[in-house]
Protein backbone atom coordinates (compact mmCIF):
# COMPACT_ATOMS: atom_id res chain seq x y z
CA UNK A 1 23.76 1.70 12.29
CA UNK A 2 25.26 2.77 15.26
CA UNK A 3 26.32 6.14 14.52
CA UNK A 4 22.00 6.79 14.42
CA UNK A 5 22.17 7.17 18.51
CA UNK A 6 24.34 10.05 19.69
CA UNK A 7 26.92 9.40 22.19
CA UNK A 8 26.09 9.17 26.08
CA UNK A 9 24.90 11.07 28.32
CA UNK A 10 22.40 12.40 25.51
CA UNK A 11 19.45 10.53 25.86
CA UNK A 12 17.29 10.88 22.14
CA UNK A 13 14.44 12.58 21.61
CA UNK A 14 11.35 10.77 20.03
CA UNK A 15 8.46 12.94 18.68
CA UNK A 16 5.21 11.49 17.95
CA UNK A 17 3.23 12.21 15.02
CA UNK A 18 -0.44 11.92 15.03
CA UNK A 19 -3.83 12.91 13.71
CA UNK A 20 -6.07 15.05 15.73
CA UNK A 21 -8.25 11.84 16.24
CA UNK A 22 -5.62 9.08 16.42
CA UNK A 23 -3.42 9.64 19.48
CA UNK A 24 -1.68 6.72 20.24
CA UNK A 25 -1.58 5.14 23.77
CA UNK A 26 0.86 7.38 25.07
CA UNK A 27 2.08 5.01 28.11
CA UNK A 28 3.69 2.11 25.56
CA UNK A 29 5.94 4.53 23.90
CA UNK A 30 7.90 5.30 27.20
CA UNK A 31 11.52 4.23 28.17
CA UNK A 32 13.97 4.90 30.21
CA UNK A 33 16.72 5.41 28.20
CA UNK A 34 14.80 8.19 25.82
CA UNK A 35 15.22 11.70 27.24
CA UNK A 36 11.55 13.24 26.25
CA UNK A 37 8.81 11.66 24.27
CA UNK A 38 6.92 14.54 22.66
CA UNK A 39 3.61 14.54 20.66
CA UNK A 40 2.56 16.25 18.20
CA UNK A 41 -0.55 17.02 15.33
CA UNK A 42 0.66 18.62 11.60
CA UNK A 43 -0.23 21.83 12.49
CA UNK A 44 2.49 22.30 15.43
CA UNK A 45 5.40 19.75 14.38
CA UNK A 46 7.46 22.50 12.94
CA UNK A 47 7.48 23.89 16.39
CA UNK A 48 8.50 21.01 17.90
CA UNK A 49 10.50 19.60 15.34
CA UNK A 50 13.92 20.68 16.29
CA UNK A 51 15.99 18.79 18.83
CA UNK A 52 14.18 15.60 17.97
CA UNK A 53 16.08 12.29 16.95
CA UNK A 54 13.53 10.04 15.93
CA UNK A 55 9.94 10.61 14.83
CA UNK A 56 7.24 8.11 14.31
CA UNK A 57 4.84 8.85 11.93
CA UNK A 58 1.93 7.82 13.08
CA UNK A 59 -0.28 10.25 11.33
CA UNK A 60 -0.60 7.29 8.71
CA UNK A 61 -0.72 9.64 5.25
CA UNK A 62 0.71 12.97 6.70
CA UNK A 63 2.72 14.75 4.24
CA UNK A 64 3.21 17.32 7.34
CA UNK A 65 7.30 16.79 7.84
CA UNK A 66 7.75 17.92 3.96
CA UNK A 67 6.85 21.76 5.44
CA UNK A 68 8.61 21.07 8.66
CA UNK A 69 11.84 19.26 7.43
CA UNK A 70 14.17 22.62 7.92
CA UNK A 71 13.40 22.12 11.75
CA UNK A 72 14.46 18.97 11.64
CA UNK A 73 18.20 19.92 13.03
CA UNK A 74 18.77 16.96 15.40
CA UNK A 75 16.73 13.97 13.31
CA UNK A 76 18.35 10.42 12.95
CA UNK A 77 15.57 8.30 12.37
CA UNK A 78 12.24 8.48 10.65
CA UNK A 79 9.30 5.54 11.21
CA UNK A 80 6.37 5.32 9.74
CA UNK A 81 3.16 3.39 11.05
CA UNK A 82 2.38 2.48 6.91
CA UNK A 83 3.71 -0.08 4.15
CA UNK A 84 3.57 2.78 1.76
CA UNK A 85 6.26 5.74 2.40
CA UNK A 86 5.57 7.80 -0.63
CA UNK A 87 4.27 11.11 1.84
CA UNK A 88 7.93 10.81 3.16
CA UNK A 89 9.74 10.45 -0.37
CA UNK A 90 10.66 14.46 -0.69
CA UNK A 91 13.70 15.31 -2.09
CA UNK A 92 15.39 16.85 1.33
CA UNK A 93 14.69 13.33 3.32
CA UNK A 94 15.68 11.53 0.24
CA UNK A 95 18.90 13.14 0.44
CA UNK A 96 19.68 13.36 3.74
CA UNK A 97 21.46 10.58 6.23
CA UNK A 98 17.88 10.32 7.69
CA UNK A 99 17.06 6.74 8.07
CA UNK A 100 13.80 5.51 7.10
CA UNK A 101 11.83 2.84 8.11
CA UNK A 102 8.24 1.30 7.79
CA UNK A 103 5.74 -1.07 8.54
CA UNK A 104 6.15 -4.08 6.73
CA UNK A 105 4.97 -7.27 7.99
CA UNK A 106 1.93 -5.69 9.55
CA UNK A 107 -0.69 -5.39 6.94
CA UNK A 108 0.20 -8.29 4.48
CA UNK A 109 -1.88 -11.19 5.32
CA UNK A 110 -5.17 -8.84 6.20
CA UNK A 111 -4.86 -7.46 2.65
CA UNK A 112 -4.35 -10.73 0.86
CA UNK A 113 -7.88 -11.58 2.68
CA UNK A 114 -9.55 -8.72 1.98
CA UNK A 115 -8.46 -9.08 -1.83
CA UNK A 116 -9.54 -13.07 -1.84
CA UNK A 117 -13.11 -12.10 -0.63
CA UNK A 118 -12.86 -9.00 -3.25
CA UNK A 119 -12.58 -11.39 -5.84
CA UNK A 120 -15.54 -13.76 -4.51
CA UNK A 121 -17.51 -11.01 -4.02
CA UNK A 122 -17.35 -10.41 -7.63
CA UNK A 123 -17.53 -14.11 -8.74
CA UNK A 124 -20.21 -15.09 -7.02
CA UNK A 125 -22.09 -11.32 -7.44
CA UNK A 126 -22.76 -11.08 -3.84
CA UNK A 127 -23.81 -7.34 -4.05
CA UNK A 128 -26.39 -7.99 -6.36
CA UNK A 129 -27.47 -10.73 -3.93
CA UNK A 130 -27.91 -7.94 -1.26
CA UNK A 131 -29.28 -5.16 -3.29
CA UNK A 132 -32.20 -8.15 -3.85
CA UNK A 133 -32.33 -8.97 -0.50
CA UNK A 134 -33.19 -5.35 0.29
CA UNK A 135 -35.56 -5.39 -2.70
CA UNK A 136 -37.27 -8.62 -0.99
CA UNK A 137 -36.49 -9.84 -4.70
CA UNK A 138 -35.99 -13.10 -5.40
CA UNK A 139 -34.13 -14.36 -8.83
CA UNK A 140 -31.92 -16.84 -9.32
CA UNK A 141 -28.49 -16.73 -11.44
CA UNK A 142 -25.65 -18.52 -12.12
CA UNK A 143 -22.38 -17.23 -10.88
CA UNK A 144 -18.75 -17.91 -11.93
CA UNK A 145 -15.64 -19.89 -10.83
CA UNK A 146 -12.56 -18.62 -9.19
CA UNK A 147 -10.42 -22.01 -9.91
CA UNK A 148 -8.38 -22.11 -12.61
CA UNK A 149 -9.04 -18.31 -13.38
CA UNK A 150 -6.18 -16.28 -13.95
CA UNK A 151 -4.58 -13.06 -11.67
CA UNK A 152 -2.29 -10.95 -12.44
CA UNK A 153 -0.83 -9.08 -9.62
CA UNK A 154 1.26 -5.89 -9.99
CA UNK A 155 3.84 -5.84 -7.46
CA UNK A 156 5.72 -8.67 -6.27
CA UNK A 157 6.74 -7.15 -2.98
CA UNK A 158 5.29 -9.09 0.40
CA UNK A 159 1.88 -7.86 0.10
CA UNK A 160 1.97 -8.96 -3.51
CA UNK A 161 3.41 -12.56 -2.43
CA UNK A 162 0.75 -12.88 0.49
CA UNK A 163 -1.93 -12.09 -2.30
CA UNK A 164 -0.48 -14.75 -4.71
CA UNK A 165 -0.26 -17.48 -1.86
CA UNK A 166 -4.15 -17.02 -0.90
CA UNK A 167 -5.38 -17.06 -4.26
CA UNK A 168 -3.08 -20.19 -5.66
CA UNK A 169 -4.49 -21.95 -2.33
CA UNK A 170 -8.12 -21.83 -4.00
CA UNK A 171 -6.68 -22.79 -7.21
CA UNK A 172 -6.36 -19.70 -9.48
CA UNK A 173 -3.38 -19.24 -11.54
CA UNK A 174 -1.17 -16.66 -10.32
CA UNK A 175 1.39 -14.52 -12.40
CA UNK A 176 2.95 -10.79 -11.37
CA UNK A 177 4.39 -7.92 -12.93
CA UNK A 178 7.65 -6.74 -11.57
CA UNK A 179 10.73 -4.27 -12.09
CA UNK A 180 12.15 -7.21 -14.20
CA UNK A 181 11.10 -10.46 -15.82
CA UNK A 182 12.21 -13.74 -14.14
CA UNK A 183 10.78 -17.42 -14.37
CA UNK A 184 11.18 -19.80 -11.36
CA UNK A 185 9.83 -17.94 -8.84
CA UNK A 186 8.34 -19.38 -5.75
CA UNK A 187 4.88 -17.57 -5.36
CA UNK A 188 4.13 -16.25 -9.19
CA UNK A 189 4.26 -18.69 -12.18
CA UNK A 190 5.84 -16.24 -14.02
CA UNK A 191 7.06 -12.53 -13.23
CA UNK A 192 6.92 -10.00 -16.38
CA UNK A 193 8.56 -6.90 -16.36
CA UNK A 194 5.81 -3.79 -15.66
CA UNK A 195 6.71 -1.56 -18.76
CA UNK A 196 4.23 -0.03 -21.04
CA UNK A 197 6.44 -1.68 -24.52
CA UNK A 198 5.61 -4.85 -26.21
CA UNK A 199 8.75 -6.27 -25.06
CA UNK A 200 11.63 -5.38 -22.02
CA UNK A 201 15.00 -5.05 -23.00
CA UNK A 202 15.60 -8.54 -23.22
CA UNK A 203 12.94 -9.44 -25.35
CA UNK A 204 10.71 -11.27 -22.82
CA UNK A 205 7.05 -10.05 -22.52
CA UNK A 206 5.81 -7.46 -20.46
CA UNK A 207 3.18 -6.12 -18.28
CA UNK A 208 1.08 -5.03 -21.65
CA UNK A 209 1.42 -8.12 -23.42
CA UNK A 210 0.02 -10.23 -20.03
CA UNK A 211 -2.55 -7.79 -19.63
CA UNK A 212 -5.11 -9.60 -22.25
CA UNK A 213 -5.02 -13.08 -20.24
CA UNK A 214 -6.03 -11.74 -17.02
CA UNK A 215 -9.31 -12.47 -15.20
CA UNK A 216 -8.22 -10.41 -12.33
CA UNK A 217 -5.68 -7.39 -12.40
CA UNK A 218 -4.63 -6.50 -8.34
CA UNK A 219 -2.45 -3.58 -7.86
CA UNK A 220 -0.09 -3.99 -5.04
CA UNK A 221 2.80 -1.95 -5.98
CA UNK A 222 4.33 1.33 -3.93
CA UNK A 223 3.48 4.54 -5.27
CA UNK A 224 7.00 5.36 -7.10
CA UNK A 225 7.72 7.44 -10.20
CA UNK A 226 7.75 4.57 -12.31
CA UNK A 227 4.23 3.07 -11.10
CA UNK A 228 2.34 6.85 -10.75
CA UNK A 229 -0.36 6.78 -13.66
CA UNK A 230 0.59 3.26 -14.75
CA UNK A 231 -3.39 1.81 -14.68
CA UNK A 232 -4.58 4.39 -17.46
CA UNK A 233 -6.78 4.18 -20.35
CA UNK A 234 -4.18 1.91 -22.49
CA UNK A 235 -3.86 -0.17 -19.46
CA UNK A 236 -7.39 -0.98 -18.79
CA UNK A 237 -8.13 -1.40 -23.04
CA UNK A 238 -5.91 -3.85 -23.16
CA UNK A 239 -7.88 -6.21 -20.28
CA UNK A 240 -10.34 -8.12 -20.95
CA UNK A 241 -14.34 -7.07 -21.25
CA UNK A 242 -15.03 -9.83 -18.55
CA UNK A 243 -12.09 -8.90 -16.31
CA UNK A 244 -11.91 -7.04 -13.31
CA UNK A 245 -9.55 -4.59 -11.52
CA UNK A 246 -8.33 -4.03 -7.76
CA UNK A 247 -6.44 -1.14 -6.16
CA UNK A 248 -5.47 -1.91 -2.51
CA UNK A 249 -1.90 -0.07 -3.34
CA UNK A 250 -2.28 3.95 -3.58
CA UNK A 251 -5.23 6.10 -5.52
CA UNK A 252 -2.26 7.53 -7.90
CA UNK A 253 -1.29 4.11 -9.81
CA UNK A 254 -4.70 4.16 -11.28
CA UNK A 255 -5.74 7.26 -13.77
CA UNK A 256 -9.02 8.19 -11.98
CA UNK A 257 -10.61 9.80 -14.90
CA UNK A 258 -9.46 6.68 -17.20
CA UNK A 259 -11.24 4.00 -14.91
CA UNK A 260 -14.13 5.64 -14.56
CA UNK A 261 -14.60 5.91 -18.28
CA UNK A 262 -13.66 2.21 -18.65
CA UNK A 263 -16.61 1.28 -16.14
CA UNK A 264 -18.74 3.80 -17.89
CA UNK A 265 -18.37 1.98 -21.29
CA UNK A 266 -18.14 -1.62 -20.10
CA UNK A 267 -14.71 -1.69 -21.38
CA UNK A 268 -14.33 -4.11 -18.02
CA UNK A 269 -16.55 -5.28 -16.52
CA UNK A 270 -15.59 -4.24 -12.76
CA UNK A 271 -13.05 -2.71 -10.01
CA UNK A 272 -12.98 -2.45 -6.72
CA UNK A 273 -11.01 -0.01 -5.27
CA UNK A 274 -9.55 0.55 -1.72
CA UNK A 275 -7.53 3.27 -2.56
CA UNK A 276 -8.29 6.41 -4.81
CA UNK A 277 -6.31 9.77 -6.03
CA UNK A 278 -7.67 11.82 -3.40
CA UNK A 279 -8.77 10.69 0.31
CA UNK A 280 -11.45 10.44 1.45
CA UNK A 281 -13.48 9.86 -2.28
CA UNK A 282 -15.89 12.50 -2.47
CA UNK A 283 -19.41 12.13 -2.34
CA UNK A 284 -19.95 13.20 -6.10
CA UNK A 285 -17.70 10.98 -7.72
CA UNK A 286 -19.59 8.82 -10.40
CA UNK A 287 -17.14 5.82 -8.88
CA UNK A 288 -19.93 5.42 -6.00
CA UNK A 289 -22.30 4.18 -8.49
CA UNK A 290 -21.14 2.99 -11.60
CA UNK A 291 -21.72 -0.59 -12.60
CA UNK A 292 -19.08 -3.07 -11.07
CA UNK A 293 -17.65 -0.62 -8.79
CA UNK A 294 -17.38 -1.19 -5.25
CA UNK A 295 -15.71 1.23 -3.08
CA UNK A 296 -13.74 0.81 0.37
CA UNK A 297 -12.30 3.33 2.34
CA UNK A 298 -8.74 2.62 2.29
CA UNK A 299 -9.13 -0.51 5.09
CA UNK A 300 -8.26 -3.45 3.12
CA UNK A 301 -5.72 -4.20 5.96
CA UNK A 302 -7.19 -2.56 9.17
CA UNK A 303 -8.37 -5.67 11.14
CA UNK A 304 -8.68 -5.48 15.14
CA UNK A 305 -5.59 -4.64 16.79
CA UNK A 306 -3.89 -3.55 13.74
CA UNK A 307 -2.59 -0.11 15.49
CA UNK A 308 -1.18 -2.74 18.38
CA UNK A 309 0.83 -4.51 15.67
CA UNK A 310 2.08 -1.57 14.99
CA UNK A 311 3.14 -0.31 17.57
CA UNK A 312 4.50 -3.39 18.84
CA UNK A 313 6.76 -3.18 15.62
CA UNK A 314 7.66 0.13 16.14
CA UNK A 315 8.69 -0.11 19.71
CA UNK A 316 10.95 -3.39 18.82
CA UNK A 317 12.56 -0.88 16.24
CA UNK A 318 13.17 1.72 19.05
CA UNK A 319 14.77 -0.87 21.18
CA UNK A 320 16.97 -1.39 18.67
CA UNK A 321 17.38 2.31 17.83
CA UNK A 322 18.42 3.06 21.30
CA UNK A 323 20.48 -0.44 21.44
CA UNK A 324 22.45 0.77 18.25
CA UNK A 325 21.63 -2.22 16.49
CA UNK A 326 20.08 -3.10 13.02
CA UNK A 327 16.84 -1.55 12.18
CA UNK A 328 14.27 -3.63 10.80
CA UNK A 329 12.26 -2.57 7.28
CA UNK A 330 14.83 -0.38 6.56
CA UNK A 331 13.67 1.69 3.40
CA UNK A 332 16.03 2.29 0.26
CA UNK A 333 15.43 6.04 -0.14
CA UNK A 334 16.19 5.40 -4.07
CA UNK A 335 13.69 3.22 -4.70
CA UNK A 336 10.98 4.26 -2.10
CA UNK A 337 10.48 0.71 -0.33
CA UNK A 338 12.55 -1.42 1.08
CA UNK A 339 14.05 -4.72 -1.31
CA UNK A 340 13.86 -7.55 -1.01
């Protein structure tokens, strides 16, 4: 890792890369020992591109450095301000010595929240309890128990594990889908393996065959070749009428048009979804008001202060960038997150 810093007296370059409406605070990102801190928005980082060394991207979603990469003559060292690095997966990064590195460790525990009250929500049909509130309406029902239900969460990274630890603490059952099948795990009863056939490769169950004895399905996987498409209409036939689905990973794991169909003819009974193809969800999708849907845009881990955790994390990254020592979060390019 220390070969990332050229040699003294060249002091790196760090370029900043935001949205027009989300500058950082440009004071905490200054040090001595960098030679120029630069900013800039997607429509000008080609022009300032070259000479850089290390560039934060802080322009959460940008897919801005995939038109800009043949400027990049001088880069090192790519961070970005997200769990998810599937903007920066492009073949020429992929390829290159660039290292990358992300976020993780910011946005776990706020998600696993935001997916435990997703699921009471649901249970204990709180937005029908508000759309009679409005209504001045008053009628009584009986709601449903989370204990002893079952989840199944796709994705056993830490966002995954932080979801299974908040759930098992109110007493569901918890089991996960993950690149391979394994019993013994700490967090998930048991892991299958997420492939579309009966059975993996060494005979053990997989994703399709836990599907059916799921109350709850949570995606929490990275957007990778192998999870793109992966909630479509064969998916969401083989869950239960009764069960429900949540997407707080990327739009692209679920088949848009396949869930909305499924919601349309009660094949389950409800999702709600964080996270959709295309950002933000357009005004005539049919996804704002079909039956069991409830909509978020993309905040399921954006609680107060979240940009100062990150940039806290960044900046003890940088330190170590400019100290030649180990990054942190470092991402395998091959896989498009980082293991373990």
């Amino acid at each position: 890792m220390n070969s990332l810093v050229p040699s003294a007296p060249h002091k790196p370059r760090l370029l900043i890369l935001h949205g027009e409406g989300l500058p950082p605070e440009r004071g905490r990102f200054d040090d001595s020992r960098l030679g120029e801190v630069v900013h800039a928005t997607a429509g000008d980082l080609a022009a300032k591109l070259p000479g850089t060394d290390a560039l934060l991207v802080w322009d959460l979603f940008s897919e801005a450095l995939i038109s800009a990469w043949s400027k990049a003559d001088s880069l090192t060292w790519v961070h970005a301000a997200t769990t998810g690095v599937d903007n920066l997966m492009f073949p020429e990064l992929v390829n290159s010595d660039v290292v990358v590195t992300n976020s993780r460790g910011v946005f776990e525990e706020p998600i696993a929240e935001y997916v435990l009250g997703l699921i009471l929500a649901f249970a204990k049909d709180f937005p029908r309890t508000w759309e009679y509130q409005r209504e001045r309406r008053w009628k009584h029902r009986e709601t449903e128990r989370i204990s002893g239900k079952r989840a199944l969460v796709v994705g056993t990274g830490p966002i995954g594990r932080h979801i299974a630890r908040k759930l098992a603490a109110v007493g569901m059952e918890v089991h996960a889908s993950g690149s391979r099948a394994r019993d013994g795990d700490d967090d998930f009863r048991t892991i299958v393996e997420s492939s579309t056939a009966e059975r993996g490769t060494d005979g053990a169950p997989t994703l399709h065959r836990e599907l059916p004895e799921a109350d709850h399905v949570i995606v929490a996987a990275p957007l990778t070749d192998a999870t793109h498409g992966l909630v479509d209409a064969r998916f969401l036939d083989l869950m239960k009428p009764t069960a429900r689905l949540i997407n707080v990973a990327r739009g692209p794991i679920v088949v848009q048009s396949d869930l909305i169909a499924a919601l349309d003819n009660e094949v389950i009974a409800g999702a709600a979804l964080d996270v959709f193809e295309s950002e933000p969800l357009k005004a005539i999708s049919p996804l704002w008001g079909l039956p069991g849907s409830l909509v978020s845009p993309h905040m399921s881990g954006d609680v107060t202060g979240w940009r100062d955790d990150l940039a806290d994390l960044f900046l003890d990254n940088l330190s170590r960038y400019l100290d030649g020592r180990e990054l942190r979060n470092v991402v395998d390019k091959g896989r498009g997150y980082v293991p373990g």
